[in-house]
Protein backbone atom coordinates (compact mmCIF):
# COMPACT_ATOMS: atom_id res chain seq x y z
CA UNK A 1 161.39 221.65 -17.69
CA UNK A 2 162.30 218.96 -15.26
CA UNK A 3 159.14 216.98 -13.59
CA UNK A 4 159.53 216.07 -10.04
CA UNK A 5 159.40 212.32 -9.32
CA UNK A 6 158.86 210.90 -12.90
CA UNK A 7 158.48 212.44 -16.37
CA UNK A 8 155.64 211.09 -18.33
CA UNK A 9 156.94 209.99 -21.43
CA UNK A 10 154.16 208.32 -23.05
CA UNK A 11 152.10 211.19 -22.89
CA UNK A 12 151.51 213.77 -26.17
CA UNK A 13 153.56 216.83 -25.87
CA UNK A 14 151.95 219.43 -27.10
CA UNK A 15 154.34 222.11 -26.62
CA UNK A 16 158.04 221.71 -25.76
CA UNK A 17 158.83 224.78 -23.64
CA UNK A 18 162.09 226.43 -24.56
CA UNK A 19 161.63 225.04 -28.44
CA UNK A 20 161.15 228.06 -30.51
CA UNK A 21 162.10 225.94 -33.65
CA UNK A 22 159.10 223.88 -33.26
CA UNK A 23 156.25 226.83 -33.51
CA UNK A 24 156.04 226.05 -29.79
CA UNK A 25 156.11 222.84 -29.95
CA UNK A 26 153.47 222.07 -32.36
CA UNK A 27 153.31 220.99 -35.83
CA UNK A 28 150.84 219.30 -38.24
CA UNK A 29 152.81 217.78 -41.19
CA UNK A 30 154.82 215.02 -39.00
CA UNK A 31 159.28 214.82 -38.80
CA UNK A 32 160.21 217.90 -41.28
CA UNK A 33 161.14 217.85 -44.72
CA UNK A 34 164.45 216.25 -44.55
CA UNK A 35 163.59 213.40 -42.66
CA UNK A 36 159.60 212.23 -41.96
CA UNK A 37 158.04 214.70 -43.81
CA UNK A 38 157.58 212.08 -46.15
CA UNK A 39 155.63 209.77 -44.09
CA UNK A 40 153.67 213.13 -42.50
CA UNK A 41 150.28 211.59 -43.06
CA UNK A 42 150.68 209.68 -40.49
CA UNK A 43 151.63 212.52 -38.23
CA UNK A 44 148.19 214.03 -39.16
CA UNK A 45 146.71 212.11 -36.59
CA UNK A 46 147.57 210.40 -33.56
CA UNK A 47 146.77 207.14 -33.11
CA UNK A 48 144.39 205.65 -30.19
CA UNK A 49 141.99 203.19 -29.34
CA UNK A 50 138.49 204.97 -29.48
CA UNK A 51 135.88 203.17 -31.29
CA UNK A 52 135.18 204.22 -34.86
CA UNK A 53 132.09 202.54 -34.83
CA UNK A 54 130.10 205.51 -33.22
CA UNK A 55 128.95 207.57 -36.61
CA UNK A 56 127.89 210.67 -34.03
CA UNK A 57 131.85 211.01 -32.91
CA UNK A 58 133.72 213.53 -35.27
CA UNK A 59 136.91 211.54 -36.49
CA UNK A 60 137.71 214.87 -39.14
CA UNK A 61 139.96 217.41 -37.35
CA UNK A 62 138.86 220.06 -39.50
CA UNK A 63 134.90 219.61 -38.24
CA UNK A 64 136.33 219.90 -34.90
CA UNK A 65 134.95 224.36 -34.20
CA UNK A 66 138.00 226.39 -32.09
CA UNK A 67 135.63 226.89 -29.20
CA UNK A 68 135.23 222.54 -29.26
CA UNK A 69 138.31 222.51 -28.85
CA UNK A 70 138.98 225.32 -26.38
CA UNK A 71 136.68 223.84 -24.54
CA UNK A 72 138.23 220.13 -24.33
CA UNK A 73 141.84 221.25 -23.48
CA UNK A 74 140.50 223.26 -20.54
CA UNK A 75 138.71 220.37 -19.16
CA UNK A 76 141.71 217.80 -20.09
CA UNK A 77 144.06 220.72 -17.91
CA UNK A 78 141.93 220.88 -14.91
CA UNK A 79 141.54 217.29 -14.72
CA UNK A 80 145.55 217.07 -14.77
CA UNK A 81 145.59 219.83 -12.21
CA UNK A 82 143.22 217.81 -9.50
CA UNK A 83 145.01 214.78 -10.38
CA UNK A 84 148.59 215.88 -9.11
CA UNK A 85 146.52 217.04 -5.99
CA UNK A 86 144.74 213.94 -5.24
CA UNK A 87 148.46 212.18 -6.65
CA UNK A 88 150.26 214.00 -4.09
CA UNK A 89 147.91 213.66 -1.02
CA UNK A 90 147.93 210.26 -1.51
CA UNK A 91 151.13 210.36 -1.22
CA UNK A 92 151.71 211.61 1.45
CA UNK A 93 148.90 209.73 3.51
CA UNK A 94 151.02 206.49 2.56
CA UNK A 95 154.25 207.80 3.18
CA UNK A 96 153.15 209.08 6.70
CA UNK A 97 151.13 205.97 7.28
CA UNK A 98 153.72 204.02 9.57
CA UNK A 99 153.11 200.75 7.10
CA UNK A 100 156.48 199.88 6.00
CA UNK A 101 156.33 198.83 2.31
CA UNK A 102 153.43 198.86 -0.36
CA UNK A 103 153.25 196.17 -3.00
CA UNK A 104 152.69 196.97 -6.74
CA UNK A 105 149.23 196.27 -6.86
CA UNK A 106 148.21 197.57 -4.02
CA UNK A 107 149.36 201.15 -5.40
CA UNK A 108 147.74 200.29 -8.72
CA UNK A 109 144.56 199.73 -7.03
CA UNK A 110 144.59 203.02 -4.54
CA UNK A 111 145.84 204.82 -7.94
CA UNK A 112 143.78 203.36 -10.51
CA UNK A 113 140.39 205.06 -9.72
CA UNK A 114 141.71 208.18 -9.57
CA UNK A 115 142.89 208.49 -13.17
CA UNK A 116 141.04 210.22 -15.71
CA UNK A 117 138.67 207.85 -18.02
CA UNK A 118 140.31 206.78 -21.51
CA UNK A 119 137.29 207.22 -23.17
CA UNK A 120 137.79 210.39 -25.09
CA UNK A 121 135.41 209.95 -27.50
CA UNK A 122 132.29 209.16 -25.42
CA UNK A 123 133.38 211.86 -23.20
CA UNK A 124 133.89 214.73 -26.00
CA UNK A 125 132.38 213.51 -29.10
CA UNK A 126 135.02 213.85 -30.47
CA UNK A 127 138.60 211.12 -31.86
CA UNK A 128 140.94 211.87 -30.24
CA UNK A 129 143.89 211.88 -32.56
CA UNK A 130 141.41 214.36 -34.46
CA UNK A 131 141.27 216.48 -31.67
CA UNK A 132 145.30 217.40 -31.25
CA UNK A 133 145.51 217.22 -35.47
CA UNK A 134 143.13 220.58 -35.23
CA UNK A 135 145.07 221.80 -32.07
CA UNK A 136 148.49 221.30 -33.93
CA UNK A 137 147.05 223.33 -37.28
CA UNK A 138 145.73 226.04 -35.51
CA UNK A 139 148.64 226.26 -32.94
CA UNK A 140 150.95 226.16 -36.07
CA UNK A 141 148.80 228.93 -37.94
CA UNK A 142 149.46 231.24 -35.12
CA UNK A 143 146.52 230.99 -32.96
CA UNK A 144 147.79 232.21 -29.38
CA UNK A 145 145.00 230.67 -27.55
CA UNK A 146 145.20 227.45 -28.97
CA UNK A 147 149.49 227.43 -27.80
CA UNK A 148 148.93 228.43 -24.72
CA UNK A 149 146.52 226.23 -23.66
CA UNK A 150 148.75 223.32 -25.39
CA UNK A 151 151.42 224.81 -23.12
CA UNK A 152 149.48 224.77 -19.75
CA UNK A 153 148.15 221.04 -20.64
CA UNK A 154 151.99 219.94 -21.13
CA UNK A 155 152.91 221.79 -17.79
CA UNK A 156 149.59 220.33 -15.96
CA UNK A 157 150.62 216.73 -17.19
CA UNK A 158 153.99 217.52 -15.88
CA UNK A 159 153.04 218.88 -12.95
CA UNK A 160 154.09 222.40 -13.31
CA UNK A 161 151.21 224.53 -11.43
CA UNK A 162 149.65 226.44 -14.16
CA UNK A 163 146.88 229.43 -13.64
CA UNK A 164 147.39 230.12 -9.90
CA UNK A 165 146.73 225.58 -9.55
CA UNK A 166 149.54 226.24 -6.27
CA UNK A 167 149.72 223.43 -4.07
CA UNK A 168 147.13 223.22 -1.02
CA UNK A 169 147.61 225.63 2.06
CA UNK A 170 150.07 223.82 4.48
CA UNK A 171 151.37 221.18 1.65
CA UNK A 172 155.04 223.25 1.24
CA UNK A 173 157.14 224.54 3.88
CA UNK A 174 159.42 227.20 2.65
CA UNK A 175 162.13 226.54 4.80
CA UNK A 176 162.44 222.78 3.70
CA UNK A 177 162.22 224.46 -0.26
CA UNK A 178 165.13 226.50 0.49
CA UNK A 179 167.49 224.22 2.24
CA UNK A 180 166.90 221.78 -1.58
CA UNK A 181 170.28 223.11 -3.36
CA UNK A 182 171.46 222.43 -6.63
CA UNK A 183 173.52 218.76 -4.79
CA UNK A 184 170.40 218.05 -2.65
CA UNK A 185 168.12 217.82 -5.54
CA UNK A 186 170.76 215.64 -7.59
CA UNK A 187 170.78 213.17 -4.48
CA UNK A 188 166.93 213.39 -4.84
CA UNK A 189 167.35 212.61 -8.51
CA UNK A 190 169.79 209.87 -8.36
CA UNK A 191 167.82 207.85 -4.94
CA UNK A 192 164.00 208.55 -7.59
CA UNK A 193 166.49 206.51 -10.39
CA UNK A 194 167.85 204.04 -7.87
CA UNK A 195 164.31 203.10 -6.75
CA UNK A 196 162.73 203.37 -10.00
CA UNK A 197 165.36 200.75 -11.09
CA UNK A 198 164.05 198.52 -8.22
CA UNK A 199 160.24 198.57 -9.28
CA UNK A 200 161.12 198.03 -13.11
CA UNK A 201 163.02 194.88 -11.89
CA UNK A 202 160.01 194.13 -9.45
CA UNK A 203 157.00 194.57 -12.27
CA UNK A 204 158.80 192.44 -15.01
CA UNK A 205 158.77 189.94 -11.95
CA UNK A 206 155.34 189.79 -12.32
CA UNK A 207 153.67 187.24 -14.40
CA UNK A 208 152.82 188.34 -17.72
CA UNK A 209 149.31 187.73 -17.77
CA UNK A 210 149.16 190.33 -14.55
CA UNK A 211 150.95 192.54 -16.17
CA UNK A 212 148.76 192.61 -18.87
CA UNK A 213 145.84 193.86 -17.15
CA UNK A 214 147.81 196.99 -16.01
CA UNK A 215 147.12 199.80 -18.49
CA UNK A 216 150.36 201.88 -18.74
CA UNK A 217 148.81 205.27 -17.41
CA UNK A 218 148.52 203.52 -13.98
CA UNK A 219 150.83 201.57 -13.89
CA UNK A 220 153.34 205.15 -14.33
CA UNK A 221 151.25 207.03 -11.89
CA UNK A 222 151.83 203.31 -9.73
CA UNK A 223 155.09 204.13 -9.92
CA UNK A 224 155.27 208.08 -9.34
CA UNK A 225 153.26 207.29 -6.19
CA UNK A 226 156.01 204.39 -4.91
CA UNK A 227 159.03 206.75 -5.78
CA UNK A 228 157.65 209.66 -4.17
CA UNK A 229 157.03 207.92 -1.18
CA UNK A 230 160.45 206.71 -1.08
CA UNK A 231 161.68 209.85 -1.22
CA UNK A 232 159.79 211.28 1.46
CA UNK A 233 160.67 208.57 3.67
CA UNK A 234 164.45 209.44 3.27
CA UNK A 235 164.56 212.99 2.78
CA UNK A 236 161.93 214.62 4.70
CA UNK A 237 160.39 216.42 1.73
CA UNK A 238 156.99 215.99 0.51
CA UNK A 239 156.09 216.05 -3.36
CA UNK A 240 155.27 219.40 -3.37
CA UNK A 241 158.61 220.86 -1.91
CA UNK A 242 160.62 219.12 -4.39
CA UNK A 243 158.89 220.23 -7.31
CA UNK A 244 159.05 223.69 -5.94
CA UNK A 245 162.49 223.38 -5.47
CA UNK A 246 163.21 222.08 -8.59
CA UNK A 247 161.39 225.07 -10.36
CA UNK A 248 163.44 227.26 -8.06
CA UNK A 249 166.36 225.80 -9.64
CA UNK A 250 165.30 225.09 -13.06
CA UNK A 251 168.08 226.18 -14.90
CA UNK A 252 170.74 224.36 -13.07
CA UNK A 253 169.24 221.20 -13.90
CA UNK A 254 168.19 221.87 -17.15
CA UNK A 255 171.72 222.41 -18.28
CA UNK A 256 173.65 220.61 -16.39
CA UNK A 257 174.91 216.85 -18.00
CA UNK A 258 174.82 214.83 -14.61
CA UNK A 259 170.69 215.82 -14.10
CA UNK A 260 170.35 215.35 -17.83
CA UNK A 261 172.20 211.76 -17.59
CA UNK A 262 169.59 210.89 -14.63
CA UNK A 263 166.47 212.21 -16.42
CA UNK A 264 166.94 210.17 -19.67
CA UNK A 265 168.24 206.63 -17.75
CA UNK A 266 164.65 207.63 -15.98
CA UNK A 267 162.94 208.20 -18.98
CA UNK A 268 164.57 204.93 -20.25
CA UNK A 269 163.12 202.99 -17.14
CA UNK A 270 159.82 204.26 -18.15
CA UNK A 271 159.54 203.22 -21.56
CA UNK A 272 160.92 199.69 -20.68
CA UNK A 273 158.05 199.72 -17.98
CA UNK A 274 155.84 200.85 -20.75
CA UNK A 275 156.50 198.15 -23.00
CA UNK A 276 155.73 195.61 -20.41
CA UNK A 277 152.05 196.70 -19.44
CA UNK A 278 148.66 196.60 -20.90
CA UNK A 279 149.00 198.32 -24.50
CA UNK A 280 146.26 200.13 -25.66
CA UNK A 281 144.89 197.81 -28.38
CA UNK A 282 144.08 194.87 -28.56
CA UNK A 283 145.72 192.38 -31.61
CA UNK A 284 142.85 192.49 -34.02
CA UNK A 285 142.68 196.41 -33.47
CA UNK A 286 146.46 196.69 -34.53
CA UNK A 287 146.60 194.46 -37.12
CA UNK A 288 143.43 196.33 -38.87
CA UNK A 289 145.48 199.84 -38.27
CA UNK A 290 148.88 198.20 -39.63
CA UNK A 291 146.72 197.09 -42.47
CA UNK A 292 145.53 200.52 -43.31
CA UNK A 293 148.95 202.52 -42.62
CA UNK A 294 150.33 200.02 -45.34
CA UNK A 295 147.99 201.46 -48.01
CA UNK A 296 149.20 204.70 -46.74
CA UNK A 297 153.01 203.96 -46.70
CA UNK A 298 152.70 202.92 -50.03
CA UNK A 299 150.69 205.77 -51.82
CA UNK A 300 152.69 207.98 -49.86
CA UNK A 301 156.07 206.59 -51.67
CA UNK A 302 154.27 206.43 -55.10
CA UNK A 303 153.79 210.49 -54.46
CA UNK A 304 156.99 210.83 -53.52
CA UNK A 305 158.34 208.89 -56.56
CA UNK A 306 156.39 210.68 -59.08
CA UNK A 307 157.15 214.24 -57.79
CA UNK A 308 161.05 213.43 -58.08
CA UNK A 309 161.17 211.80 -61.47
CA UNK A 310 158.85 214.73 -62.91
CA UNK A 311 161.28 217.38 -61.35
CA UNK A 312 164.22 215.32 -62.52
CA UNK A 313 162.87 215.63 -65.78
CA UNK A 314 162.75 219.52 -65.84
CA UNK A 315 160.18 221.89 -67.08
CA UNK A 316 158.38 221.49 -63.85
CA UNK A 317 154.94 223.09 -63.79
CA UNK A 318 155.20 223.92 -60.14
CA UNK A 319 151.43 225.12 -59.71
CA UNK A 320 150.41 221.43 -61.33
CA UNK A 321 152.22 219.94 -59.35
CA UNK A 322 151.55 221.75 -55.94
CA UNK A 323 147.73 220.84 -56.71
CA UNK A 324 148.81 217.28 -57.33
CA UNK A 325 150.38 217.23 -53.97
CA UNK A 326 147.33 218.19 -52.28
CA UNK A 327 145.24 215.91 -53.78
CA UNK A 328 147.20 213.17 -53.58
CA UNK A 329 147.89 213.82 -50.16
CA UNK A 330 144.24 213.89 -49.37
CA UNK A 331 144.11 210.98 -51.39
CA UNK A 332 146.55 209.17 -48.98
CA UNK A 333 145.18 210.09 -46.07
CA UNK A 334 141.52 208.84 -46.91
CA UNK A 335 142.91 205.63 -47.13
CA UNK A 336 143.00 205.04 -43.45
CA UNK A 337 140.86 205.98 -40.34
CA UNK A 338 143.23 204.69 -38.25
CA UNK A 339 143.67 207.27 -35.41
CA UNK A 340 146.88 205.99 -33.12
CA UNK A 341 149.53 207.71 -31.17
CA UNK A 342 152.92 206.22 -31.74
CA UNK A 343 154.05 205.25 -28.31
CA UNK A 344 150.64 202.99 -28.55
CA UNK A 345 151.36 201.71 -31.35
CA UNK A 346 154.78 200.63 -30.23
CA UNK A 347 153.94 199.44 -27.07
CA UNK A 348 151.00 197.50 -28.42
CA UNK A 349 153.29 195.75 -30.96
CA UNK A 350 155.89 194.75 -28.84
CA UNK A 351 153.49 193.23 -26.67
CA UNK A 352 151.54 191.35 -28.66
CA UNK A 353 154.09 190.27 -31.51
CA UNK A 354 155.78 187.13 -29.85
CA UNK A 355 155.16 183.84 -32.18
CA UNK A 356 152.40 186.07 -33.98
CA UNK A 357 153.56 185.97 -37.38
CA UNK A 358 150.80 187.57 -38.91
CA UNK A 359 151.68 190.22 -36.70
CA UNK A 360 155.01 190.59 -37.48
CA UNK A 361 154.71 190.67 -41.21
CA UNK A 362 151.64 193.38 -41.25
CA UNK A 363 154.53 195.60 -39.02
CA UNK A 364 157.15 194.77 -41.80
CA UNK A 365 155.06 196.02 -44.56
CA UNK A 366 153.35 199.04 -42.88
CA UNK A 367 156.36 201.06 -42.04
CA UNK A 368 155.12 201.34 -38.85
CA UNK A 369 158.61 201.22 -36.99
CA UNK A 370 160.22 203.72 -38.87
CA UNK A 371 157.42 206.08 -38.97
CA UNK A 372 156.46 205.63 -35.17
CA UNK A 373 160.70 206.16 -34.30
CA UNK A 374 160.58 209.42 -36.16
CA UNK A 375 157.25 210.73 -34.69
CA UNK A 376 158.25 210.08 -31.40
CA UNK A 377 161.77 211.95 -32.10
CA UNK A 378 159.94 215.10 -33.11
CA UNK A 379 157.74 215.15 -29.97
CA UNK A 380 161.15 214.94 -27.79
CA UNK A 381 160.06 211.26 -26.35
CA UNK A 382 162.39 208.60 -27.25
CA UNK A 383 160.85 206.21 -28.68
CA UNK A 384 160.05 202.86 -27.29
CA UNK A 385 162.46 200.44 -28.27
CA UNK A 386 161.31 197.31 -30.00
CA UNK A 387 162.51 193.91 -29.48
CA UNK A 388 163.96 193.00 -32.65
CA UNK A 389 164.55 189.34 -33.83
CA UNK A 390 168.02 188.13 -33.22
CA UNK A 391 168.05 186.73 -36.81
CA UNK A 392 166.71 190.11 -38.26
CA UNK A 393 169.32 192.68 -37.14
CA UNK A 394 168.88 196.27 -37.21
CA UNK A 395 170.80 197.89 -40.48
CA UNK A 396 173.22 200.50 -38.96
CA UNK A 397 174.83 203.73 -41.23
CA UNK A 398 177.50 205.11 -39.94
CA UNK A 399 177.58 208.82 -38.81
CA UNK A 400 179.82 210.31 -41.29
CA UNK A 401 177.18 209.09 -43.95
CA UNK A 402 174.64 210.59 -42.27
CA UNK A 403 176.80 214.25 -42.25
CA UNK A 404 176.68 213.40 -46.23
CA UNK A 405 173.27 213.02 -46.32
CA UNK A 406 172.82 216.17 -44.28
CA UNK A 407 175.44 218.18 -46.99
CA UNK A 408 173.65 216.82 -50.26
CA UNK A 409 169.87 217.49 -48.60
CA UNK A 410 170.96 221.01 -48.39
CA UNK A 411 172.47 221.30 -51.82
CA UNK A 412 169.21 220.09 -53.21
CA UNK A 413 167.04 222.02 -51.56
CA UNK A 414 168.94 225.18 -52.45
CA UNK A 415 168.45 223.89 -55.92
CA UNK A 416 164.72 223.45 -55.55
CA UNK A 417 164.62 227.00 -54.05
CA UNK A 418 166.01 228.46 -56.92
CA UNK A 419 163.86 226.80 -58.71
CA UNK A 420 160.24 228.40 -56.79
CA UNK A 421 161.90 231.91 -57.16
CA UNK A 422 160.88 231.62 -61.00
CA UNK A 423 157.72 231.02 -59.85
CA UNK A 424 155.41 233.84 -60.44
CA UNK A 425 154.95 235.32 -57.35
CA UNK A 426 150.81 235.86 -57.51
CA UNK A 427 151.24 231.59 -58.02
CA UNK A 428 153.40 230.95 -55.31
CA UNK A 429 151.67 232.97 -52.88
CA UNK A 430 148.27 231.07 -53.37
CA UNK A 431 149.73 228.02 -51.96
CA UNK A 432 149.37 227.20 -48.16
CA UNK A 433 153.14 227.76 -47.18
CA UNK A 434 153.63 224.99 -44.61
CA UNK A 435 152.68 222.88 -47.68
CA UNK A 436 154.46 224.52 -50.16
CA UNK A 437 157.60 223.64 -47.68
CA UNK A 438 156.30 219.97 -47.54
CA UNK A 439 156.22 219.94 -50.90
CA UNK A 440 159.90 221.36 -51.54
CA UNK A 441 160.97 219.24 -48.72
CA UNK A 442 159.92 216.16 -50.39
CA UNK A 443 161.09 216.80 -53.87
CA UNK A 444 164.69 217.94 -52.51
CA UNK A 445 165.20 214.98 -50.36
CA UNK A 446 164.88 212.63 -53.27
CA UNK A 447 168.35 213.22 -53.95
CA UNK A 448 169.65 211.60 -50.60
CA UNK A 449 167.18 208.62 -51.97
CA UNK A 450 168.81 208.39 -55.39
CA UNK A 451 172.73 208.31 -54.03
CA UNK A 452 172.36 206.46 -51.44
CA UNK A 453 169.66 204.27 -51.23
CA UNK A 454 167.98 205.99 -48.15
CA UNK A 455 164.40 206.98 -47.69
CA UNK A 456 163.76 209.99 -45.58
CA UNK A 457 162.32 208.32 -42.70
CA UNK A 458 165.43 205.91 -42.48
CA UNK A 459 167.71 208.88 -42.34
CA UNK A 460 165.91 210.29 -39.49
CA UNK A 461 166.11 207.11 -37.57
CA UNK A 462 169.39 206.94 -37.91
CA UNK A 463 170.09 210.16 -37.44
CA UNK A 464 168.67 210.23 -33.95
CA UNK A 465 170.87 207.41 -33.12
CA UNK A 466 174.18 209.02 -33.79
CA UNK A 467 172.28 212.61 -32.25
CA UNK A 468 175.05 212.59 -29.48
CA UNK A 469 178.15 212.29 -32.53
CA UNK A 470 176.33 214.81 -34.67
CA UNK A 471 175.80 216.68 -32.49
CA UNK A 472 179.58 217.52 -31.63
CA UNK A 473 180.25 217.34 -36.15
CA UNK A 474 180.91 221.12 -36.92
CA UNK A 475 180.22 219.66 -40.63
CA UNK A 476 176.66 218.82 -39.54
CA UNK A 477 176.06 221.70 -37.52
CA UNK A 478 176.46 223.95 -40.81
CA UNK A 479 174.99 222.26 -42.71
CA UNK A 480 171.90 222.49 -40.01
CA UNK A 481 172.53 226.02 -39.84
CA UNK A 482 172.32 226.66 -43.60
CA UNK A 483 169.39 224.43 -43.96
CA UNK A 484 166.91 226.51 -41.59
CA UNK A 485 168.16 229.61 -42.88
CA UNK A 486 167.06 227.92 -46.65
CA UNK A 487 163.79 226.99 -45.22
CA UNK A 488 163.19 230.39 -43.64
CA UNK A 489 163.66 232.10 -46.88
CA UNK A 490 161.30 229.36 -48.55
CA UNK A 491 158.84 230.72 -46.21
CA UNK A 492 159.11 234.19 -47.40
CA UNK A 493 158.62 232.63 -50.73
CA UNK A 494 155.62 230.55 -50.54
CA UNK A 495 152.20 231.72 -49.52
CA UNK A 496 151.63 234.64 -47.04
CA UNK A 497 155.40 234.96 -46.32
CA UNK A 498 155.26 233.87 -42.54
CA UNK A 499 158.01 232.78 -40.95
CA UNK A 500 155.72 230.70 -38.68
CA UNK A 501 156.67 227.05 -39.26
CA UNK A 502 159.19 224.48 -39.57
CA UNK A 503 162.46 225.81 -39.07
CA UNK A 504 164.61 222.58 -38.75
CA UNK A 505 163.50 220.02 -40.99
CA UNK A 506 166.38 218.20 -41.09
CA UNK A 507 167.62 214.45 -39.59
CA UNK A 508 168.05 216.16 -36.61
């Protein structure tokens, strides 16, 4: 759905409404198969800056109960519903105020003590990161509750009214909703980018070490506040008409390219202003968690390796090696206790990694850029980008290879399928299915590795690059058509036979 004022693109979506191909929105195992399903350990957590330290805060999704859990979401959804209250009274007290212009700090500090606290830990007892892992398994195994409340907490951060949370008696006036068509609203949209494009250029003004004491989630609330403002100067409408009137029109501007063009050069604007404020952790903090992701990049590649060269070598013991999947899996992923969402991670880095060479080389040999790029792809954010070094240029694969990847990854994995259905079917359906996909995934996309050199989270970073080619390439779109209908029949194969899972684990 389309958020009045500003989207809030460094925020964890939970669900993406409208994506049935993502199990609503949620999944556990990372990028799929094709792509980042080979760096998935990482997506097993998400990364942020509570303390470790405290031996009474559960850092082990699975110790996390279902009515824990329940019970956090519901608070984190209320809190986002009596934020966009206060967010939008405040609002309008300044824009009816008669005071003709508001500096950036001075909305930082009016908005700054309204935000939620960032300590999720002492607040829950519970990590964070470890907290959404156990809401993305048990979303992913079907649990209804456990979506819809990921659904409502996406639509609360969004500001979508969610259980009867309607705007304050008095706030809307129907009249001024109705008269909002389809043109209005994109004059709306195109005056928020305008003016958004003002205050990026204004808070990269400031100096550095200012900006650097503005933590991002208010400094993007600083600048929902200004915006809004703006456009209730100009148009006459108050927050809470336009995002009724957007709803009202939902459709329109959910399909149409001009609204799409203005949401993602807003969405763009964001992540720049992102990049620029106070990043999460600190530089000791992120070299430690680059430090541990490196252990995990590498036994994570040393799996990957081993499964393809015993498959390669035929007479493949697929029970063996589904155990040895597992373990080594868990094996990876006790090698770090690092627990950091990727935007974080991003932002931090960029921030931090000017003249620090240290910096720059733990980055290099964690893998954190390509995993973070393809993390971020698969939670429909675009990633922040990073400021590369001039000297150190990107390497760029043209589209057409990246059809050919596409072609041969679905080629293999009909091969490995073949392969499972001479799997005894008591074995096969003792295996956890989303892992038994994980599994297949891995062991098929070795042959994209072996011709050309590519590892599957490169060809998901590059395939999001050329998205907007592909996605016009009747080639590709085949070849993504016959790849989820492969997967779909893998999950009739493996485990309970649900088709409740990944469904496009491919670049795309």
């Amino acid at each position: 759905k389309t958020k009045a004022v500003l989207e809030q693109p460094g925020e964890l979506v939970m669900a993406a409404p409208g994506n049935a191909s993502m199990a609503a929105g949620m999944k556990t195992f990372g990028v799929g198969g094709a792509a980042l399903l080979g760096n998935s350990l990482l997506g097993k957590t998400a990364i942020s800056a509570a303390s470790t330290k405290e031996s009474a805060v559960v850092s082990k999704p699975e110790d996390i109960t279902k009515d824990k859990l329940v019970s956090i979401l519901s608070v984190l959804i209320q809190e986002q519903v009596e934020l966009r209250l206060k967010v939008n009274e405040l609002v309008n007290e300044l824009a009816t105020s008669g005071e003709e212009d508001f500096e950036l700090r001075q909305i930082f500090e009016f908005v700054s003590p309204l935000l939620p606290s960032e300590d999720f830990a002492g607040r829950f007892g519970v990590k964070e990161g470890a907290a959404f892992a156990r809401a993305e398994a048990l979303a992913h195994g079907g649990d209804e509750q456990i979506m819809q409340l990921g659904e409502k907490l996406e639509m609360a951060r969004g500001g979508i009214a969610v259980d009867g949370a309607e705007p304050p008696p008095g706030t809307v006036d129907d009249a001024k909703v109705a008269e909002m068509d389809a043109q209005k609203l994109y004059d709306i949209h195109v005056y928020m980018r305008e003016q958004l494009k003002r205050l990026f250029i204004l808070f990269h003004g400031l100096p550095k070490a200012e900006r650097m004491q503005m933590p991002r989630e208010g400094v993007e609330k600083t600048m929902e506040v200004l915006v809004a403002i703006h456009v209730q100067r100009k148009f006459g409408y108050r927050s809470e008409e336009v995002e009724k009137a957007i709803e009202a029109h939902e459709e329109i501007i959910s399909t149409e390219e001009r609204f799409q063009q203005i949401n993602q050069q807003v969405a763009e604007y964001m992540q720049h202003l992102m990049m620029a404020a106070k990043p999460k952790v600190d530089r000791d903090q992120l070299i430690d968690m680059l430090k541990q992701l490196s252990v995990v990049n590498l036994k994570s590649r040393a799996m990957h390796k081993s499964l393809a060269e015993a498959y390669k070598a035929g007479d493949f013991d697929w029970d063996k090696q589904y155990a040895r999947y597992i373990e080594m899996q868990e094996d990876a992923m006790a090698a770090t206790t690092a627990d950091v969402d990727p935007m974080d991670l991003r932002i931090a880095y960029n921030a931090l990694k000017d003249g620090d060479q240290e910096l720059q080389e733990e980055w290099e040999k964690s893998g954190a850029d390509k995993m973070t790029t393809g993390l971020c792809f698969m939670r429909g954010i675009p990633p922040p980008p990073i400021e590369n070094d001039p000297k150190k240029p990107r390497k760029t694969i043209p589209a057409e290879r990246i059809v050919e990847c596409q072609e041969l990854l679905v080629e293999s994995l009909k091969s490995v399928v073949a392969s499972v259905r001479k799997v005894p079917e008591e074995t096969r359906r003792s295996w956890n299915t989303l892992m038994g996909i994980t599994l297949c995934q891995t062991i098929a996309s070795a042959a994209i590795d072996e011709k050309y050199g590519l590892s599957e989270d490169e060809l998901v970073m590059h395939g999001m690059q050329h998205q907007m080619v592909l996605s016009g390439n009747a080639r590709f779109r085949k070849a993504i058509q016959t790849h989820e209908v492969t997967v779909q029949l893998l999950q009739k194969l493996i485990g309970d036979g649900s088709t409740e899972g990944p469904q496009q684990c491919s670049v795309m």
